[in-house]
C-alpha atoms as a PDB file:
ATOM      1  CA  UNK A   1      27.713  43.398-106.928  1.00  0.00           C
ATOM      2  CA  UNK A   2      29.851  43.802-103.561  1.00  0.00           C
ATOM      3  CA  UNK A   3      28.426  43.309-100.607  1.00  0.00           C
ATOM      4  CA  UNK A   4      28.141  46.931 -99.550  1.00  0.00           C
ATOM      5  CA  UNK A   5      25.597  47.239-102.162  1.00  0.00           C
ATOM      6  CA  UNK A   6      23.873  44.105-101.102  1.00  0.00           C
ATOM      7  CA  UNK A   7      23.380  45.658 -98.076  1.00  0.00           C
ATOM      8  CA  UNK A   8      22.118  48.900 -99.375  1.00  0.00           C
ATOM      9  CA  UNK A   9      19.645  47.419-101.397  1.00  0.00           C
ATOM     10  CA  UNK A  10      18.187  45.080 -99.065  1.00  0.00           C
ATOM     11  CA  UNK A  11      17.751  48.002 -96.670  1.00  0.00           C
ATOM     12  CA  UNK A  12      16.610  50.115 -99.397  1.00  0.00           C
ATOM     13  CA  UNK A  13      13.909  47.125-100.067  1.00  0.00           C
ATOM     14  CA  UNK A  14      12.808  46.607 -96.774  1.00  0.00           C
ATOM     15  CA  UNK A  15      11.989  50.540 -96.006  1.00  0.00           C
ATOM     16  CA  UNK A  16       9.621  50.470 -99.095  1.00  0.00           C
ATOM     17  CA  UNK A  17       8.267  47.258 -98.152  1.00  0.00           C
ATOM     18  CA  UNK A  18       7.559  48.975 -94.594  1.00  0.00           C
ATOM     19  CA  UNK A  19       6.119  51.914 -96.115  1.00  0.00           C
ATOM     20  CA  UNK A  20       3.573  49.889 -99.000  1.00  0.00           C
ATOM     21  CA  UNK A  21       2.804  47.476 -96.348  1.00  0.00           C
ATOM     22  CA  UNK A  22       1.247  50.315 -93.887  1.00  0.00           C
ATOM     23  CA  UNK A  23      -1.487  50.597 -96.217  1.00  0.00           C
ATOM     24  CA  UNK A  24      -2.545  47.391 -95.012  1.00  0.00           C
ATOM     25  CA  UNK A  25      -3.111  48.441 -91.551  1.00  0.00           C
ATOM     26  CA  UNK A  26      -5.518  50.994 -92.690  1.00  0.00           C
ATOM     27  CA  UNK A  27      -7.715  48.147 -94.469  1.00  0.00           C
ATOM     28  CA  UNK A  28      -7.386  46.357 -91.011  1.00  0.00           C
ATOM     29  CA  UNK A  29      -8.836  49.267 -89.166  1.00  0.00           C
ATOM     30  CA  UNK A  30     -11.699  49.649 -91.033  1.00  0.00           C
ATOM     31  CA  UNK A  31     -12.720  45.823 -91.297  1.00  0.00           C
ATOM     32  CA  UNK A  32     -12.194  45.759 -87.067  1.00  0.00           C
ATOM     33  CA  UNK A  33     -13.796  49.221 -86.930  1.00  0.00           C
ATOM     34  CA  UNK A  34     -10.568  50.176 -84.389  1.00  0.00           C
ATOM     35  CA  UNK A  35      -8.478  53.295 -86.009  1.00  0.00           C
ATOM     36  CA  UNK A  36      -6.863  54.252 -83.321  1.00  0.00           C
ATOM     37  CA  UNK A  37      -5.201  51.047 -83.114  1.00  0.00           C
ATOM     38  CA  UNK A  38      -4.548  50.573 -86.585  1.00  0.00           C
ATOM     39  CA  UNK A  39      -3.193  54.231 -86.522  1.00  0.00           C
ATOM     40  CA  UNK A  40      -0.898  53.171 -83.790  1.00  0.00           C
ATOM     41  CA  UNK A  41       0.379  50.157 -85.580  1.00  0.00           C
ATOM     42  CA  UNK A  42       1.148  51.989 -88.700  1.00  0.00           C
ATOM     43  CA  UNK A  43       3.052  54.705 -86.746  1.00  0.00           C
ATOM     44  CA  UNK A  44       5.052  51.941 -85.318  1.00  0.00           C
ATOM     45  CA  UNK A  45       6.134  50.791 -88.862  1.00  0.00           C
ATOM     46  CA  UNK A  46       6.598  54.208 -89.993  1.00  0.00           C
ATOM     47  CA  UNK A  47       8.763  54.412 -86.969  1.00  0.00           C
ATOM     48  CA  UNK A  48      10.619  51.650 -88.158  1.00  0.00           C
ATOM     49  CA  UNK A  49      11.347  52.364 -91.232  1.00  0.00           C
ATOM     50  CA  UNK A  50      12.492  55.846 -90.212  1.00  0.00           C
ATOM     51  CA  UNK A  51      15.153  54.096 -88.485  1.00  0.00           C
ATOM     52  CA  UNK A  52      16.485  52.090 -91.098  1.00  0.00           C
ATOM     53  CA  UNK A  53      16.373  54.982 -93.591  1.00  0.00           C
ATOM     54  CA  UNK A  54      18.755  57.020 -90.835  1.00  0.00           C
ATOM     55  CA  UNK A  55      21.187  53.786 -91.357  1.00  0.00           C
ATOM     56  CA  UNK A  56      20.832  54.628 -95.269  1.00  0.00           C
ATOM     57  CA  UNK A  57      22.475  57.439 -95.575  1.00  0.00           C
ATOM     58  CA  UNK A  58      25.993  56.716 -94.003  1.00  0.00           C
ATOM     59  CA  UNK A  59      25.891  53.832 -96.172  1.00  0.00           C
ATOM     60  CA  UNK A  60      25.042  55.459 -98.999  1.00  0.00           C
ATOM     61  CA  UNK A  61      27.817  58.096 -98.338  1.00  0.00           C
ATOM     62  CA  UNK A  62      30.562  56.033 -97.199  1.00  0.00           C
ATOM     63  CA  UNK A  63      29.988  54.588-101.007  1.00  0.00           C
ATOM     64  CA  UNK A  64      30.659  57.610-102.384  1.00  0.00           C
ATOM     65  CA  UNK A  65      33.536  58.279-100.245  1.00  0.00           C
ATOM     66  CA  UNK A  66      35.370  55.569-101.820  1.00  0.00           C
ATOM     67  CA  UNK A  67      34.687  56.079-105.238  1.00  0.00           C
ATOM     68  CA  UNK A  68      36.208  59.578-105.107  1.00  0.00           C
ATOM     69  CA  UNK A  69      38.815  58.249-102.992  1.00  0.00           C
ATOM     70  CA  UNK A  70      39.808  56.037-105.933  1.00  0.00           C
ATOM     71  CA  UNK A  71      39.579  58.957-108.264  1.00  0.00           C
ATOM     72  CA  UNK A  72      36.136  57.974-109.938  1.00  0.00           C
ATOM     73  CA  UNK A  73      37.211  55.108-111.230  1.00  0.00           C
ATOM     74  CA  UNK A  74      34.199  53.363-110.312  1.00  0.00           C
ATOM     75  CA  UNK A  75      30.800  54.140-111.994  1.00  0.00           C
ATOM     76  CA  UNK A  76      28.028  55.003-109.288  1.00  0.00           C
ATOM     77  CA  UNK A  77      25.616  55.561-111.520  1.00  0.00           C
ATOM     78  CA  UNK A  78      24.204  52.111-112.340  1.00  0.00           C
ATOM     79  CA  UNK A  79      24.460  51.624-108.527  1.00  0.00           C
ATOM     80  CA  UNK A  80      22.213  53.949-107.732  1.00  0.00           C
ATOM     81  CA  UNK A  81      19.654  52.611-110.268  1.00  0.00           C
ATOM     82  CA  UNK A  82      20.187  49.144-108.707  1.00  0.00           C
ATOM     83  CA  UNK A  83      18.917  50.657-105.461  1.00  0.00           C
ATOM     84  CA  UNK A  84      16.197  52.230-107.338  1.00  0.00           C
ATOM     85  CA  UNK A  85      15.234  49.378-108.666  1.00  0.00           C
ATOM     86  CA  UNK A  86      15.347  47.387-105.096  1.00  0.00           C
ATOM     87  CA  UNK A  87      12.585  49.929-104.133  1.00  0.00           C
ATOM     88  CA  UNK A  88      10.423  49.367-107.277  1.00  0.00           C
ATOM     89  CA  UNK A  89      10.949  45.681-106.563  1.00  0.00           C
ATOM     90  CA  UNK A  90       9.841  45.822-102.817  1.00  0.00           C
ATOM     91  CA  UNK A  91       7.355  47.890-103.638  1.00  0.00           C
ATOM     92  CA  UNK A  92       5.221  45.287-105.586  1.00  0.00           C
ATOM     93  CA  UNK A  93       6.250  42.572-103.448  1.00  0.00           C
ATOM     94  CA  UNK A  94       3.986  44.893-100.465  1.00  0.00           C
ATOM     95  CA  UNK A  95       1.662  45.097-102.602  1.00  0.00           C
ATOM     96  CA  UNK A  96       1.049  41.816-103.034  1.00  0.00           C
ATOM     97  CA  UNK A  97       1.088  41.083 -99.413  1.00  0.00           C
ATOM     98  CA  UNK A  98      -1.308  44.248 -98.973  1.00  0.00           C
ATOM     99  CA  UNK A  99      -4.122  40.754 -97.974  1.00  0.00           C
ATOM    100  CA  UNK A 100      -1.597  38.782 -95.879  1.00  0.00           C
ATOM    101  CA  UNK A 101      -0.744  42.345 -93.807  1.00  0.00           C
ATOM    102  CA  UNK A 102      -4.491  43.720 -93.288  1.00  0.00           C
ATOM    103  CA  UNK A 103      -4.896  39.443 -91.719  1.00  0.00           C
ATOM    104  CA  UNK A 104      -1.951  40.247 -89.413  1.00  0.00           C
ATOM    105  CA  UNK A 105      -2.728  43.634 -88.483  1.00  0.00           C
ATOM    106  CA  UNK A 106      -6.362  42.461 -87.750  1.00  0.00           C
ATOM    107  CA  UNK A 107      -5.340  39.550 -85.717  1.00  0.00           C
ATOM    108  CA  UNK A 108      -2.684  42.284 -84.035  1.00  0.00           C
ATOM    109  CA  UNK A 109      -5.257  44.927 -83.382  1.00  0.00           C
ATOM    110  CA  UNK A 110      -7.620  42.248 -81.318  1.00  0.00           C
ATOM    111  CA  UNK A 111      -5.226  41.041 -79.055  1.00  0.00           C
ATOM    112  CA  UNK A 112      -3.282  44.751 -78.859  1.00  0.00           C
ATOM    113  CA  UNK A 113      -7.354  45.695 -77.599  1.00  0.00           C
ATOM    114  CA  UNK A 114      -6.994  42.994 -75.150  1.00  0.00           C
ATOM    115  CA  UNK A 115      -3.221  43.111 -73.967  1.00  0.00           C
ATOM    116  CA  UNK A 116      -3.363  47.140 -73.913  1.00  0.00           C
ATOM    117  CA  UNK A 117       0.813  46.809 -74.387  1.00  0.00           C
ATOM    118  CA  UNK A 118       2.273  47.115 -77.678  1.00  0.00           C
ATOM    119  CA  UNK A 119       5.740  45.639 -75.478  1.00  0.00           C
ATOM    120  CA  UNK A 120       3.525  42.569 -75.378  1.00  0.00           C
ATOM    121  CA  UNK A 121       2.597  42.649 -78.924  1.00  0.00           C
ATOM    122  CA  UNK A 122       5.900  42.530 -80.293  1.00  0.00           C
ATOM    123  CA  UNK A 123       7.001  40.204 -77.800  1.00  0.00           C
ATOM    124  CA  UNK A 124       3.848  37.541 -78.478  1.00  0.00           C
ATOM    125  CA  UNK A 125       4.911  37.969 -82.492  1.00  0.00           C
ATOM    126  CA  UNK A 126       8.289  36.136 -81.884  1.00  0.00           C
ATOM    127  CA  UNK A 127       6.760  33.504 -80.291  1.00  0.00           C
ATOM    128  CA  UNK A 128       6.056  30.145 -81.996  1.00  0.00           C
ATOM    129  CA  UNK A 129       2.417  30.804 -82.225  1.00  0.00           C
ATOM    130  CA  UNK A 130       3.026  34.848 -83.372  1.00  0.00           C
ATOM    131  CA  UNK A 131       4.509  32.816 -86.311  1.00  0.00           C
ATOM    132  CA  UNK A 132       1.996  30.268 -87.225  1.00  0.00           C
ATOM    133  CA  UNK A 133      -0.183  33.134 -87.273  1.00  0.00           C
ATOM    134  CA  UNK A 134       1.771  34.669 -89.623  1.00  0.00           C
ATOM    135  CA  UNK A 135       1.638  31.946 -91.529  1.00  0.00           C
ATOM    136  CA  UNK A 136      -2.059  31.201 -91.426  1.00  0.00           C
ATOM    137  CA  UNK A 137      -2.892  35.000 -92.453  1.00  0.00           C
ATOM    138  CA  UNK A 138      -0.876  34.042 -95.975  1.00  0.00           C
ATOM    139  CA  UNK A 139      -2.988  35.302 -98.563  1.00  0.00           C
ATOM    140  CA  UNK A 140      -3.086  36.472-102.037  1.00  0.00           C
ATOM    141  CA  UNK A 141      -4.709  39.301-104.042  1.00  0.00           C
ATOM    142  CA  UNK A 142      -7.915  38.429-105.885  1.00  0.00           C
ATOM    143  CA  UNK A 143      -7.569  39.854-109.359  1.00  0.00           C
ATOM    144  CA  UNK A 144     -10.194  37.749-111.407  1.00  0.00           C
ATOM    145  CA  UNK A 145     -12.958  40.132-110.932  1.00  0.00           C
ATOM    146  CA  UNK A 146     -12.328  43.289-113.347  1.00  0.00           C
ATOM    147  CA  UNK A 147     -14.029  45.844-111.137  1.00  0.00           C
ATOM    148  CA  UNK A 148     -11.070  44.746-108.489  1.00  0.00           C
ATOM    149  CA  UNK A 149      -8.916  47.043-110.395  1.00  0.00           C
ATOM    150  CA  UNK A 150     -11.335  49.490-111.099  1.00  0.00           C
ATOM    151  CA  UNK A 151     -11.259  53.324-109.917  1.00  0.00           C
ATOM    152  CA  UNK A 152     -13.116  54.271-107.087  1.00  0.00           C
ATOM    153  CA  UNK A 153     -14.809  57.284-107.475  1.00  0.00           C
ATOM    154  CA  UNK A 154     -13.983  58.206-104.241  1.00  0.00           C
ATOM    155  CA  UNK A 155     -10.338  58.659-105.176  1.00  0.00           C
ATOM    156  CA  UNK A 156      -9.360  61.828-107.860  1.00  0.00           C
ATOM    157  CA  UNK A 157      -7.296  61.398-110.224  1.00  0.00           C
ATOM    158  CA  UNK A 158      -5.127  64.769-108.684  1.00  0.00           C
ATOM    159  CA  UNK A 159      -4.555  62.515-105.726  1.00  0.00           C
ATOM    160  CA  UNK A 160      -3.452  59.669-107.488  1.00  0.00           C
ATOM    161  CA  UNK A 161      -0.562  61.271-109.185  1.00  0.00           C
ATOM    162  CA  UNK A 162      -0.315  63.954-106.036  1.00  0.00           C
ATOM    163  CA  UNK A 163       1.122  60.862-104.661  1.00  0.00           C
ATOM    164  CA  UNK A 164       2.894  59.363-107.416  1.00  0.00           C
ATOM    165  CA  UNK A 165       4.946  62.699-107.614  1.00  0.00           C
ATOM    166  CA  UNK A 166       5.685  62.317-103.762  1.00  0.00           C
ATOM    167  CA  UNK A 167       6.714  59.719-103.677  1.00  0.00           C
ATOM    168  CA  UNK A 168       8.943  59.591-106.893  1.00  0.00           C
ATOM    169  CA  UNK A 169      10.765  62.499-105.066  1.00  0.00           C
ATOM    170  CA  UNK A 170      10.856  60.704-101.812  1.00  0.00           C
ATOM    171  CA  UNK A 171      12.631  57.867-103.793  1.00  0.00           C
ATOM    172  CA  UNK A 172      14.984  59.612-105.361  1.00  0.00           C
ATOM    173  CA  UNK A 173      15.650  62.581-102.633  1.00  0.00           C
ATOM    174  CA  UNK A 174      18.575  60.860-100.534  1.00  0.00           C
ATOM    175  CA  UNK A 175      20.064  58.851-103.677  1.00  0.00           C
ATOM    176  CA  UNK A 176      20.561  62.386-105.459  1.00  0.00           C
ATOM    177  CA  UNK A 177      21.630  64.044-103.020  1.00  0.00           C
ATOM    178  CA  UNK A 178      24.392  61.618-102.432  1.00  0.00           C
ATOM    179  CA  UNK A 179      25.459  61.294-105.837  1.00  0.00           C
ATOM    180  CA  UNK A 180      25.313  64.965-106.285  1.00  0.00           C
ATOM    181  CA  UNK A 181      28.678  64.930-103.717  1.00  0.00           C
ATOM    182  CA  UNK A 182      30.347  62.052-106.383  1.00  0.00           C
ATOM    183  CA  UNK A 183      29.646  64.758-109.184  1.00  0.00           C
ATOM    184  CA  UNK A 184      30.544  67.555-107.224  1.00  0.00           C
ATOM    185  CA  UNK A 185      33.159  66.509-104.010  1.00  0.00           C
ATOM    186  CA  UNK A 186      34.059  69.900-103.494  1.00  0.00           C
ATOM    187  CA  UNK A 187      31.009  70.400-101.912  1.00  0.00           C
ATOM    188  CA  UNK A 188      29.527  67.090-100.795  1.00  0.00           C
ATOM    189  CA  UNK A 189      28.626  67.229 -97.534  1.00  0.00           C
ATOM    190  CA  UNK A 190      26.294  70.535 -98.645  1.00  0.00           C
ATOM    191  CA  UNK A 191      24.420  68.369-101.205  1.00  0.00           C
ATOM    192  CA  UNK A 192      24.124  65.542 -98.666  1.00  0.00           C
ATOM    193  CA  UNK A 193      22.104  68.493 -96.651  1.00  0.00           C
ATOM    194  CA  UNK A 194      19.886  69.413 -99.767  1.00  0.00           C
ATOM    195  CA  UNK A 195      17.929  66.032 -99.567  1.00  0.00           C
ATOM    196  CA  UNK A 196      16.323  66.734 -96.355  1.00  0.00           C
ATOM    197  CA  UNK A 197      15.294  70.264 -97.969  1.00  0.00           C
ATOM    198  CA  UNK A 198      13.914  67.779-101.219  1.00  0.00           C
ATOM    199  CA  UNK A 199      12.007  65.232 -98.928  1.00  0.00           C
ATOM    200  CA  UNK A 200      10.430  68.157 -96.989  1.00  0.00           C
ATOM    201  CA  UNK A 201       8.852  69.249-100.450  1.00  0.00           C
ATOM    202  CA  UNK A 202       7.181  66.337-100.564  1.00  0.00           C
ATOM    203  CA  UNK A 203       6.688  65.254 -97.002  1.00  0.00           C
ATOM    204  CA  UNK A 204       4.526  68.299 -96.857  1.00  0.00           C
ATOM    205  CA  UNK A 205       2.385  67.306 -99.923  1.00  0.00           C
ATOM    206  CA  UNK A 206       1.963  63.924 -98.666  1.00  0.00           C
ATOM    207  CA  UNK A 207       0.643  65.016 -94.937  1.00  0.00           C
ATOM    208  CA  UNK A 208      -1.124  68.143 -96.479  1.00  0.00           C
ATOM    209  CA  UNK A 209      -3.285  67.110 -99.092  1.00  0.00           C
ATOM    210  CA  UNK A 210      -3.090  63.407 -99.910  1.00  0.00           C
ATOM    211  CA  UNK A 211      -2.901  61.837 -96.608  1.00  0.00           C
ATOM    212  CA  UNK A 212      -6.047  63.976 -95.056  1.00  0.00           C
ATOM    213  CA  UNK A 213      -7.976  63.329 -98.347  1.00  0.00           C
ATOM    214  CA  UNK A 214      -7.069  59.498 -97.630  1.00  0.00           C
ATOM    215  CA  UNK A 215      -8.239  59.608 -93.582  1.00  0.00           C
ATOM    216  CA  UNK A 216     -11.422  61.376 -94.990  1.00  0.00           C
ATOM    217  CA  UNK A 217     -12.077  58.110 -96.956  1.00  0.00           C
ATOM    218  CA  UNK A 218     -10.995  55.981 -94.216  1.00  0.00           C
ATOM    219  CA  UNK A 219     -13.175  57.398 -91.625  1.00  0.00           C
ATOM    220  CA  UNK A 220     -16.462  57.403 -94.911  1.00  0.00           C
ATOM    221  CA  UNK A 221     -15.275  53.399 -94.557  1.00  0.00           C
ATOM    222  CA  UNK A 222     -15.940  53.191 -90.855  1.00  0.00           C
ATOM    223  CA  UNK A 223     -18.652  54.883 -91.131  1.00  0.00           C
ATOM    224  CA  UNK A 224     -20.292  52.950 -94.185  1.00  0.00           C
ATOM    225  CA  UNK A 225     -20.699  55.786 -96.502  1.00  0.00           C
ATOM    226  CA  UNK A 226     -17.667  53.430 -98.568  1.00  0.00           C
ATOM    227  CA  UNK A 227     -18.023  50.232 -98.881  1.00  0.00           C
ATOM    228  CA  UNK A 228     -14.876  48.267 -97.733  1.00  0.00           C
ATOM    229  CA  UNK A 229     -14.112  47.160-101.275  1.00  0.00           C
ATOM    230  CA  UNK A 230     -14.397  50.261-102.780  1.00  0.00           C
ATOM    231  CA  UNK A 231     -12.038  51.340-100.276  1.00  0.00           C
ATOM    232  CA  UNK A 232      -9.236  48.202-100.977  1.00  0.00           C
ATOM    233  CA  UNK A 233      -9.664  49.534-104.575  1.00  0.00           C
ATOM    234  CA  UNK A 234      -8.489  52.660-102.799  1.00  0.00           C
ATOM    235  CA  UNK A 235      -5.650  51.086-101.269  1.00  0.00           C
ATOM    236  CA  UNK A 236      -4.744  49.036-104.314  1.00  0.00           C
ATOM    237  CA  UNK A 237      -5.035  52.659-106.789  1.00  0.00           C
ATOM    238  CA  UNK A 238      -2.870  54.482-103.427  1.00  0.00           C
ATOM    239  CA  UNK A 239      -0.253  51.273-103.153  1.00  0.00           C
ATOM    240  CA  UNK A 240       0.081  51.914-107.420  1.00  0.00           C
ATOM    241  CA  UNK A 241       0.508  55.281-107.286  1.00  0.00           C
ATOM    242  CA  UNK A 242       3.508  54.383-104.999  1.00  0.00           C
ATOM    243  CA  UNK A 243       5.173  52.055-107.222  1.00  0.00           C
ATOM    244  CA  UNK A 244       4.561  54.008-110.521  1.00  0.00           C
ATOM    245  CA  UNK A 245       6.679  57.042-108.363  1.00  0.00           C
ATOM    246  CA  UNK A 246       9.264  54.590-107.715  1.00  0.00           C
ATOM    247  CA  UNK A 247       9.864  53.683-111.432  1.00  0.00           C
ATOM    248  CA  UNK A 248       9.917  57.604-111.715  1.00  0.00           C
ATOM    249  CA  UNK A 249      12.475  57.675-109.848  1.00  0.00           C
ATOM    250  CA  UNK A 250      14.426  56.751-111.752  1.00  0.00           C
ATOM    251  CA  UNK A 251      14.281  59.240-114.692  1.00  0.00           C
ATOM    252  CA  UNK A 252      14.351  62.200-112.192  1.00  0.00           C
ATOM    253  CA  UNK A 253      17.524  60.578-110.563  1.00  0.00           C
ATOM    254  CA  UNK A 254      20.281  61.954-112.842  1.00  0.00           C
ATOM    255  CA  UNK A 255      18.659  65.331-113.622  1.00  0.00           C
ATOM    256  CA  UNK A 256      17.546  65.771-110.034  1.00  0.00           C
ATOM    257  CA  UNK A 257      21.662  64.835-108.927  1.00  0.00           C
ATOM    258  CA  UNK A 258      22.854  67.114-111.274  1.00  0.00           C
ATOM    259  CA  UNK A 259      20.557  69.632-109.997  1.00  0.00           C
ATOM    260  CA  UNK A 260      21.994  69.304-106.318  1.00  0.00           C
ATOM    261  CA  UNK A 261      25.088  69.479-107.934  1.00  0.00           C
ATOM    262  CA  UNK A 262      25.099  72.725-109.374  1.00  0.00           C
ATOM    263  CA  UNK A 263      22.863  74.081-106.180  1.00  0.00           C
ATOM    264  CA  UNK A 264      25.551  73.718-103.518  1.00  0.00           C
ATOM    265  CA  UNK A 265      27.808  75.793-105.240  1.00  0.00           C
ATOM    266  CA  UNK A 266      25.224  78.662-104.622  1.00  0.00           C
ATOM    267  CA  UNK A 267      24.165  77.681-101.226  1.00  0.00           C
END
C-alpha cells in the first residue's frame, strides 16, 4: 500500500466518520431541546465533509491517471475495495462514538447558546480545556439491554433500507465513476461527470423521503410524543442502515463501473 492510497483512504474514512457522526448531533438536540443549534452544527460537519470529498476526487483520478499511463499494469480494482472498505471501517468506528459525539455536541450547543459565534466555538475547541472536554464526554454504547437494539416502531422498515440503498450508491458513486475512466480511457473524463448524475439519484432520495421522515421523528422527540430512547434506537437502526450500504458498496462497485463504462460511450 503506497502512500497515495494511504491518503485516499484516510480521507475516504474521515468523510464517513463526519457523515455517521452527524447523527449524533441530532440526539444532542433533542436531549438540550435546541434544534436549531444542533441543525447548525450538523450543517457545519456536513460542510466539512463536503470539502474533503471535493479533495477526493483529484486524488482518486490522478490514481487512475497513472495506471493507464503505465499501460494497466497495475490492478485498481482491489484499490478501490480498500477504500471501500476504509468507509465500512469508519463507519462503525462513528457509530460507536454516536455517545461520545451527542456529549460534545451537547456541551457545544450550551456554550454556542451563550457565545452566539460559531468563530468562537471552533476557536474554544482547540483550546486546552475544548480538549479535556473532549475527553471527559468519552463514552461508550450500552448494549446489555436487548431492547437497545430493538426496532422502534416509529421507524419503517421502507426507510431503513430507503437509506441503506442511498447510501450504498453514495459510497460507491465517485469510486465507479473513476474506475469507469481506467476501464474505458477513451472517455474518462465523461464517466468522471456521470457520478455527480449517480449521487444526485440518491441525494434526492435521501432529502426527499428519508431525511423529512427522520426530522418528523426528531421534532415527535422534542415534543415528547418519542421517548428519547426510542429515538437513539432510531439513530442506532439510521447509523446501521448506513454501514450495511457501505458493505453494499461494494458488490454494486464493479457492475455499477462497468455500467459508467459502457454509458459514456452513448453520452
Amino acid at each position: 500500500m503506497d502512500g497515495n492510497l494511504i491518503t485516499i483512504c484516510l480521507l475516504t474514512a474521515a468523510i464517513n466518520l463526519i457523515g455517521a457522526l452527524a447523527y449524533a448531533a441530532r440526539i444532542a438536540g433533542v436531549r438540550t431541546r435546541r434544534i436549531a443549534m444542533s441543525f447548525a452544527l450538523f450543517n457545519v460537519l456536513i460542510l466539512g465533509s463536503r470539502l474533503a470529498n471535493g479533495f477526493l476526487g483529484p486524488l482518486l483520478a490522478k490514481r487512475v491517471e497513472r495506471a493507464i499511463a503505465s499501460g494497466g499494469t497495475h490492478d485498481l480494482k482491489l484499490d478501490f475495495h480498500l477504500m471501500l472498505a476504509s468507509s465500512s471501517a469508519a463507519v462503525l468506528l462513528g457509530i460507536i462514538l454516536v455517545p461520545t459525539g451527542q456529549r460534545i455536541f451537547s456541551v457545544a450547543i450550551e456554550k454556542l447558546k451563550h457565545s452566539r459565534s460559531l468563530a468562537k466555538l471552533l476557536l474554544s475547541s482547540a483550546t486546552p480545556s475544548g480538549a479535556r472536554v473532549i475527553y471527559q464526554s468519552l463514552a461508550f454504547p450500552r448494549l446489555h439491554l436487548a431492547h437497545a437494539l430493538a426496532k422502534p416502531g416509529e421507524l419503517g422498515w421502507g426507510i431503513v433500507i430507503a437509506n441503506c440503498l442511498a447510501q450504498a450508491v453514495l459510497a460507491v458513486g465517485v469510486f465507479a465513476s473513476i474506475y469507469a475512466g481506467y476501464l474505458n480511457p477513451e472517455y474518462r473524463v465523461t464517466a468522471s461527470q456521470l457520478s455527480s448524475v449517480i449521487n444526485g439519484f440518491a441525494t434526492i432520495l435521501l432529502f426527499a423521503f428519508i431525511d423529512p421522515h427522520l426530522s418528523v421523528i426528531t421534532d415527535d422527540a422534542v415534543d415528547g410524543r418519542v421517548s428519547e430512547s426510542a429515538f437513539r434506537r432510531v439513530v442506532v437502526w439510521i447509523s446501521a442502515s448506513r454501514l450495511a450500504g457501505t458493505v453494499l458498496a461494494q458488490l454494486l462497485f464493479l457492475p455499477a463501473a462497468q455500467a459508467v463504462a459502457w454509458i459514456s460511450n452513448y453520452v
